[in-house]
C-alpha atoms as a PDB file:
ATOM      1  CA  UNK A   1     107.145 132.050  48.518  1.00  0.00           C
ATOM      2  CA  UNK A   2     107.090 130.069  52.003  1.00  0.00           C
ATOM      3  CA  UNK A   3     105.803 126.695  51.896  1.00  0.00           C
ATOM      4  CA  UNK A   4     102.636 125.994  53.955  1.00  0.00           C
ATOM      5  CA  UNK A   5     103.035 124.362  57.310  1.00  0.00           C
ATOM      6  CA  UNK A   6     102.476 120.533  57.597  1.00  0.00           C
ATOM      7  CA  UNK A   7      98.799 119.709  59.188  1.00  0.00           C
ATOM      8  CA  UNK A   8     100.569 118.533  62.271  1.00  0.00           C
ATOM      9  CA  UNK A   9     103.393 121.571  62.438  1.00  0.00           C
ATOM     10  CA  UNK A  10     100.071 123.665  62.286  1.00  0.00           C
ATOM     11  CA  UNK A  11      98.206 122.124  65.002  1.00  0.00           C
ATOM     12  CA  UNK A  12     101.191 122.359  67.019  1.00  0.00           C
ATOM     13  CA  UNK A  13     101.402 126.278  66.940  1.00  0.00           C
ATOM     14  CA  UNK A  14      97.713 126.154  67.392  1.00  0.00           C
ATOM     15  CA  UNK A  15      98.131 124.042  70.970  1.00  0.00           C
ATOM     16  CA  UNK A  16     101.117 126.228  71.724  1.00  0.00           C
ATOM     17  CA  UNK A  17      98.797 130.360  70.801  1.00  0.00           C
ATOM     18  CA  UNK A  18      96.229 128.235  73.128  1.00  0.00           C
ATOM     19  CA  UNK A  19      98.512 127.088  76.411  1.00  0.00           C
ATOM     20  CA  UNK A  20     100.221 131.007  76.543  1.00  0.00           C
ATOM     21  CA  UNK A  21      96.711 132.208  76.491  1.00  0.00           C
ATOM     22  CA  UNK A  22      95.546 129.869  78.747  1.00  0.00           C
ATOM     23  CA  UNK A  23      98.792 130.691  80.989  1.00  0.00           C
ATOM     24  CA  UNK A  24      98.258 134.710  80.358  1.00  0.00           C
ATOM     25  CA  UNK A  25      94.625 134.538  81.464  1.00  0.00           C
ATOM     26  CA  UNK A  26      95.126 132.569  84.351  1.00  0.00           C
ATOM     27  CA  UNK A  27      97.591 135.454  85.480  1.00  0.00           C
ATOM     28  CA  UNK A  28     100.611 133.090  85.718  1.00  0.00           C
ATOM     29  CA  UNK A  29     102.531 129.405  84.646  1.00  0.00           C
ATOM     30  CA  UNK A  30     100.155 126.441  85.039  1.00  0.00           C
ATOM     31  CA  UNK A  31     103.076 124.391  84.849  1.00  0.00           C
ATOM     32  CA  UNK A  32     106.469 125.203  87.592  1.00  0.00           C
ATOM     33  CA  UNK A  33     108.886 127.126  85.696  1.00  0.00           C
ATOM     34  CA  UNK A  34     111.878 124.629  86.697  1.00  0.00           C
ATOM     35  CA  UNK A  35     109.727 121.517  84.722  1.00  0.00           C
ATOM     36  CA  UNK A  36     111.011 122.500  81.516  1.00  0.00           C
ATOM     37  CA  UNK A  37     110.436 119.286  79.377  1.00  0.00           C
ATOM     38  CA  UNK A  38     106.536 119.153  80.889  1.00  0.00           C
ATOM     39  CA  UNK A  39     105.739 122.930  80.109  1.00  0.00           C
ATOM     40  CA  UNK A  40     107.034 121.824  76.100  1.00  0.00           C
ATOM     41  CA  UNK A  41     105.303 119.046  76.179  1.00  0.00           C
ATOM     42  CA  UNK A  42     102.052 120.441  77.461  1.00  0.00           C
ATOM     43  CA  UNK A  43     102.220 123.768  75.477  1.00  0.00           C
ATOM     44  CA  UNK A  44     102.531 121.529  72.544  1.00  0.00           C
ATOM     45  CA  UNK A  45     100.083 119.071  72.768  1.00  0.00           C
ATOM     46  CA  UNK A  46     102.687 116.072  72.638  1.00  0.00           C
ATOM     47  CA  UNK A  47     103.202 113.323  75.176  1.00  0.00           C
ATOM     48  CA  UNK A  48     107.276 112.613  76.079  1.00  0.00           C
ATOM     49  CA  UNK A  49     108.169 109.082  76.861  1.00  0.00           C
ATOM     50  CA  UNK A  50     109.563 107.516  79.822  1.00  0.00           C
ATOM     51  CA  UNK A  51     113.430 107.355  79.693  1.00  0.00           C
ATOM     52  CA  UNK A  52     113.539 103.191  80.027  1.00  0.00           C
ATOM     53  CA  UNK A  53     115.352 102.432  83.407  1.00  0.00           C
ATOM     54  CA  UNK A  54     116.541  99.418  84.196  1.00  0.00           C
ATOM     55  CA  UNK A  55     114.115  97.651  86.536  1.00  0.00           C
ATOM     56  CA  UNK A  56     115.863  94.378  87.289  1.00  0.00           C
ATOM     57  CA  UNK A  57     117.833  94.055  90.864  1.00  0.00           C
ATOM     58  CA  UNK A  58     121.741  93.679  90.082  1.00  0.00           C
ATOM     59  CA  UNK A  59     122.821  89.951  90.943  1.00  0.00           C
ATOM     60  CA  UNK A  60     124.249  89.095  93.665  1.00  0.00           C
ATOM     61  CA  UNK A  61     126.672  86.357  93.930  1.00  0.00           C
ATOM     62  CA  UNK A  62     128.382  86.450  96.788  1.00  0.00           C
ATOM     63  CA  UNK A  63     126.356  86.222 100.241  1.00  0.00           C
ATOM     64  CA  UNK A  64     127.805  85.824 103.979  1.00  0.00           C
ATOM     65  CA  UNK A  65     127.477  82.796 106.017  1.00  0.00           C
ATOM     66  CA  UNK A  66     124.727  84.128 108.165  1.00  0.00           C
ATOM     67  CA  UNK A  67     122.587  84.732 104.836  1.00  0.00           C
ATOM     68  CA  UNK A  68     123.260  81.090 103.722  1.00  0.00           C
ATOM     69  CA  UNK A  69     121.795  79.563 107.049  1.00  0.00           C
ATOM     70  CA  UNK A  70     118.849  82.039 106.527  1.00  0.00           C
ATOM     71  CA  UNK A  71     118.254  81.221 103.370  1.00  0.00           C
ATOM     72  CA  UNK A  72     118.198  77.620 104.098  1.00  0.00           C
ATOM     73  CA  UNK A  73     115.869  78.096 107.274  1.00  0.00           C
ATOM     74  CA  UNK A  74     113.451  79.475 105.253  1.00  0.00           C
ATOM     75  CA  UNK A  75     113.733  76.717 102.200  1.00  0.00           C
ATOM     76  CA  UNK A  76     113.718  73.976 105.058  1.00  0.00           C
ATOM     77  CA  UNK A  77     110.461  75.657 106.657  1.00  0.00           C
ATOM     78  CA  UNK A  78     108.679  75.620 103.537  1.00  0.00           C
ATOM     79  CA  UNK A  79     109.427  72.156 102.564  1.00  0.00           C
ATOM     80  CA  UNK A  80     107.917  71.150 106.409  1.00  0.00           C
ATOM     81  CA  UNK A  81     104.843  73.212 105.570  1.00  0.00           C
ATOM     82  CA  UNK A  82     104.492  71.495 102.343  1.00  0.00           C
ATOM     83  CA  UNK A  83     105.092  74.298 100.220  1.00  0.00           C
ATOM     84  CA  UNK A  84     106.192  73.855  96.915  1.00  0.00           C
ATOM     85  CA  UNK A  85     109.713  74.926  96.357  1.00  0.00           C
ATOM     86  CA  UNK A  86     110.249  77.018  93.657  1.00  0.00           C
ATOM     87  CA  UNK A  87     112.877  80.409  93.053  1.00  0.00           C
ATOM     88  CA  UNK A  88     109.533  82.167  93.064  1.00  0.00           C
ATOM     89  CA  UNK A  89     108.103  81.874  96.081  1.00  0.00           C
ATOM     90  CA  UNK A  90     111.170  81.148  97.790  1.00  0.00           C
ATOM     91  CA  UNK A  91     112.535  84.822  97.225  1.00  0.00           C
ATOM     92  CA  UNK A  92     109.014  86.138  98.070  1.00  0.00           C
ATOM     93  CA  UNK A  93     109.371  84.503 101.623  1.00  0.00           C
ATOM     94  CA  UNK A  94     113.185  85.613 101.310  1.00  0.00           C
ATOM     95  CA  UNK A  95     112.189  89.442 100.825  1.00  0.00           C
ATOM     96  CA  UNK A  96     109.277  89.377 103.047  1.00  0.00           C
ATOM     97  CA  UNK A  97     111.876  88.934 105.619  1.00  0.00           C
ATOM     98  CA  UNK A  98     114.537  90.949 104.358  1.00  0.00           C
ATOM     99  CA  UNK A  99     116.794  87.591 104.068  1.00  0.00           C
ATOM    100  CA  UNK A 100     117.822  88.564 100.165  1.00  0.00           C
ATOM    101  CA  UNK A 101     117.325  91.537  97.942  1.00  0.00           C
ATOM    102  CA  UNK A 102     118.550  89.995  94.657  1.00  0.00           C
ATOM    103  CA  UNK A 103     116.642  88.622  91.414  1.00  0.00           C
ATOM    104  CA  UNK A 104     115.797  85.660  91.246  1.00  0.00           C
ATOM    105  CA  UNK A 105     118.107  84.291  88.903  1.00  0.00           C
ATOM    106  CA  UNK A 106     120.986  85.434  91.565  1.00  0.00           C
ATOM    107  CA  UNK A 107     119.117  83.273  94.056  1.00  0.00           C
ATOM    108  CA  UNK A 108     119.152  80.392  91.244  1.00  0.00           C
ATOM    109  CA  UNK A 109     122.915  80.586  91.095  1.00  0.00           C
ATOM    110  CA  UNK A 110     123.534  80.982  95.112  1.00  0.00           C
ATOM    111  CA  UNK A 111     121.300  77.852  95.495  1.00  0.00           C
ATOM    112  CA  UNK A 112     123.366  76.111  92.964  1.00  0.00           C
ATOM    113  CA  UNK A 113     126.816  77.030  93.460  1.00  0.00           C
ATOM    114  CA  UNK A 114     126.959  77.736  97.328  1.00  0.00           C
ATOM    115  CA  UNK A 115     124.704  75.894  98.985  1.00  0.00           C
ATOM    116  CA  UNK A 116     124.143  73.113  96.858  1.00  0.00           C
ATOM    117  CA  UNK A 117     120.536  72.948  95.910  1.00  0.00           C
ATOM    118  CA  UNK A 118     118.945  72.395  92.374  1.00  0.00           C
ATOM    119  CA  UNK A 119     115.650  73.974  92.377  1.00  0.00           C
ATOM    120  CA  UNK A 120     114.062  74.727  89.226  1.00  0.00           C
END
């Protein structure tokens, strides 16, 4: 004798009767053919999570010359405008001209150990 279906098994073939009847009567897929893992997910009524990708900026240790003196042109102009000198808003100036693309614990470390600042 089989065994009777789990309450969530169930409603899962229940979801999946309704999307191929929802995809007969509309004459065709709802979802493209080639989005495999969306048309399972959707004909089941289950959500798939986000593969985690790594966000963070790789660090960058090593900068030219050129990049120092820009880096320091910028920390020098925010000290005369009486800015306060933090990582933080230091690589938002940096990026907003396309200075430095790295985190902002790279920038901590390129203060520290090639241009000689400590700034906390």
């Amino acid at each position: 004798m089989p065994k009777p279906l789990h309450k969530d098994v169930k409603q899962m073939d229940d979801n999946l009767v309704d999307y191929f009847a929802k995809e007969r009567d509309s004459g065709g897929p709802l979802l493209p053919l080639t989005a495999v893992q969306d048309r399972v997910a959707a004909a089941l009524g289950v959500y798939i999570l986000p593969r985690n990708r790594d966000p963070r900026p790789k660090q960058v240790c090593d900068i030219s010359t050129s990049e120092q003196c820009a880096i320091r042109e910028c920390l020098y102009g925010m000290v005369e405008k009486k800015i306060h000198v933090t990582r933080s808003p230091l690589i938002d100036c940096l990026k907003e001209k396309h200075i430095f693309e790295g985190s902002v614990s790279s920038l901590g470390k390129i203060l520290h150990s090639q241009l000689g600042f400590v700034i906390r």
